[in-house]
Structure formats: C-alpha cells, structure tokens
C-alpha atoms as a PDB file:
ATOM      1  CA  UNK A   1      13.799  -6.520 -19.473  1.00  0.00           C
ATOM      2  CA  UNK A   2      11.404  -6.991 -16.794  1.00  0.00           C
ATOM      3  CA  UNK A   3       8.871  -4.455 -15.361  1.00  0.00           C
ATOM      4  CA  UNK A   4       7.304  -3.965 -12.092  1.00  0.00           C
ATOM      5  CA  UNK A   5       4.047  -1.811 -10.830  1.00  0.00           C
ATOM      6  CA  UNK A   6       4.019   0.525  -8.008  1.00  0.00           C
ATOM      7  CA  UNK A   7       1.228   2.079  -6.271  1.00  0.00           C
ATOM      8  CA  UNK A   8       1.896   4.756  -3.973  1.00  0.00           C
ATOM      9  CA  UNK A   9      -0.373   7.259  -1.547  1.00  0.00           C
ATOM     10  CA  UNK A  10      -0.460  11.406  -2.436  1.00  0.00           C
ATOM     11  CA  UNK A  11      -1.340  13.090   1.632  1.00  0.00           C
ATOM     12  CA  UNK A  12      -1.245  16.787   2.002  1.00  0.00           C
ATOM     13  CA  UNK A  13       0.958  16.926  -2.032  1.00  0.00           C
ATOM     14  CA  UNK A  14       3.949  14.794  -0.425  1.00  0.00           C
ATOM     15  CA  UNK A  15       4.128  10.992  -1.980  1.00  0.00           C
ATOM     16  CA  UNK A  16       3.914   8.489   0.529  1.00  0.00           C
ATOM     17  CA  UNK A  17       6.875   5.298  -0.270  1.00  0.00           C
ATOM     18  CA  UNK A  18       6.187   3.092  -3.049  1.00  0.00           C
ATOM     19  CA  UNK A  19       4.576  -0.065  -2.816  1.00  0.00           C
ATOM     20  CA  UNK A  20       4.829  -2.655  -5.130  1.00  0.00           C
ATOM     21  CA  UNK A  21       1.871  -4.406  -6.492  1.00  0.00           C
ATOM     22  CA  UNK A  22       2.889  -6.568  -9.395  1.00  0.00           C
ATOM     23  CA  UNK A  23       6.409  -7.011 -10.668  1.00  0.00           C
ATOM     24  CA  UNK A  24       7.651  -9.896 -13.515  1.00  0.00           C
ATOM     25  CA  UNK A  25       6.358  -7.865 -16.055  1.00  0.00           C
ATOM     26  CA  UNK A  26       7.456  -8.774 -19.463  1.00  0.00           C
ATOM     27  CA  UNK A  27       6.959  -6.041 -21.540  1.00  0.00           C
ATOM     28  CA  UNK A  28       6.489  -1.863 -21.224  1.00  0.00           C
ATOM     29  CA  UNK A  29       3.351  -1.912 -23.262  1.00  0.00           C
ATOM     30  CA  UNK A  30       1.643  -4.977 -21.011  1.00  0.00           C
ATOM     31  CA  UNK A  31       2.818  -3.181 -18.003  1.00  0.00           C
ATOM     32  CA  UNK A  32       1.421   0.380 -19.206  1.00  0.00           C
ATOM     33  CA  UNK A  33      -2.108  -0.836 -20.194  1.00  0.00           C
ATOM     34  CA  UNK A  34      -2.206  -2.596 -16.726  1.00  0.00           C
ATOM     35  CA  UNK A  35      -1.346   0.772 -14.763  1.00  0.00           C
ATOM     36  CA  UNK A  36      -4.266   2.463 -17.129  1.00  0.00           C
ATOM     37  CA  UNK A  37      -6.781  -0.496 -16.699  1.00  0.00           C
ATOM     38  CA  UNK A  38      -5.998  -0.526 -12.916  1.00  0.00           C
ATOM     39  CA  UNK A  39      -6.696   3.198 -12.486  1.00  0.00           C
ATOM     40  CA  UNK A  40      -9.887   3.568 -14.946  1.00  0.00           C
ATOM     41  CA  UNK A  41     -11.489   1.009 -12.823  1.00  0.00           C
ATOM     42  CA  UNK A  42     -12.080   3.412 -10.605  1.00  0.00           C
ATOM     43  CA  UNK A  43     -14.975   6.433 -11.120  1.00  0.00           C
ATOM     44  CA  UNK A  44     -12.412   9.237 -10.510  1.00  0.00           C
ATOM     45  CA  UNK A  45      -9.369   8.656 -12.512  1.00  0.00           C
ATOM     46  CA  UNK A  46      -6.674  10.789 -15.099  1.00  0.00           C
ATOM     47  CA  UNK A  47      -3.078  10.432 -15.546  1.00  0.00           C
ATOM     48  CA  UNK A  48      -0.223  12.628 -15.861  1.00  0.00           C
ATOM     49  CA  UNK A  49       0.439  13.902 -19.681  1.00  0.00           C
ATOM     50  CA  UNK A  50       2.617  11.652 -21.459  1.00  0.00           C
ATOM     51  CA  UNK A  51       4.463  10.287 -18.587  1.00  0.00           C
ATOM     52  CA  UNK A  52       2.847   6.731 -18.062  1.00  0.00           C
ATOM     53  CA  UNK A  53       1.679   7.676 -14.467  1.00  0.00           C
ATOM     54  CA  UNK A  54      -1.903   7.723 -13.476  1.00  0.00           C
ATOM     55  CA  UNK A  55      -3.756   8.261 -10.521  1.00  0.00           C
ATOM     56  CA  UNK A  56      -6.950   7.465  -9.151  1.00  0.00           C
ATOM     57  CA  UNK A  57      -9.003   8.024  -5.761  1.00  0.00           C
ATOM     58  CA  UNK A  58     -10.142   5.207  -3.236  1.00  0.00           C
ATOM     59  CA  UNK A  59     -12.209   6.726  -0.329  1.00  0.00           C
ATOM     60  CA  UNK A  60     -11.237  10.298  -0.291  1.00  0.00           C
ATOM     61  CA  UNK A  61      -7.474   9.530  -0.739  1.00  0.00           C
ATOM     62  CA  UNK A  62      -5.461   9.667  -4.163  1.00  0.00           C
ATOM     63  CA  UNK A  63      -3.084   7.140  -5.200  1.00  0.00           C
ATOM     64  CA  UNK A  64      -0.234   6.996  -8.317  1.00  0.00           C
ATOM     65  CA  UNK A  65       0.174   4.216 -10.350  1.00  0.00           C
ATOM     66  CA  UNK A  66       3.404   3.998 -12.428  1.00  0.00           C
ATOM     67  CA  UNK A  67       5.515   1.556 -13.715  1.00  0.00           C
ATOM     68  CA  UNK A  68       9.366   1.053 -13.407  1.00  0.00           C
ATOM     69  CA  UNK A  69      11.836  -0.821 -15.788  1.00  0.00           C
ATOM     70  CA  UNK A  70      14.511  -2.764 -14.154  1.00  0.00           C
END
C-alpha cells in the first residue's frame, strides 16, 4: 500500500484544503517519521496525541502535517 503526505494551512481554527507534498510512499512507518522530521525542523512544533498528525508554524501561520494511506 502506498502513502502520500499532506500539508495543509489552520486560519482563524478552520483547515484550509489539503495539499499534497510527497506521495509514493512505501511504507506507514517511512511516511510517519517523514511528517515528524518535516515538522521538528521547525523551532515551534508538537503534534496531535497519538494520531500521526503534527503541526508546526512558518511565519506566524500554523500548518498540519499528516499522512494518508491509499
């Protein structure tokens, strides 16, 4: 099963569509430490509790990072 990367914008608490950023994925776990390498490269950083979405913040604006199984 392939896997894909999304990144999408968070304005005002409503999510912004999904954009994808890398797709061909082959595995969860490679797809998963990408998300959390992506988003720790940036100085403010977390994710979400045991759901495999993280978010960082570029410039005063906060983004998700998730991926998707298809």
């Amino acid at each position: 099963m392939a896997h894909s990367i999304f990144v999408r914008e968070i304005v005002e608490g409503c999510r912004k569509p999904p954009q994808l950023l890398a797709y061909d994925i082959g595995s969860q776990h490679e797809a998963r430490s990408l998300v959390q390498g992506i988003a720790t490269s940036y100085k403010e950083h977390g994710e979400h509790f045991n759901s495999g979405l993280c978010w960082f913040k570029l410039d005063g604006k906060t983004y998700e990072l998730y991926c998707w199984d298809h």
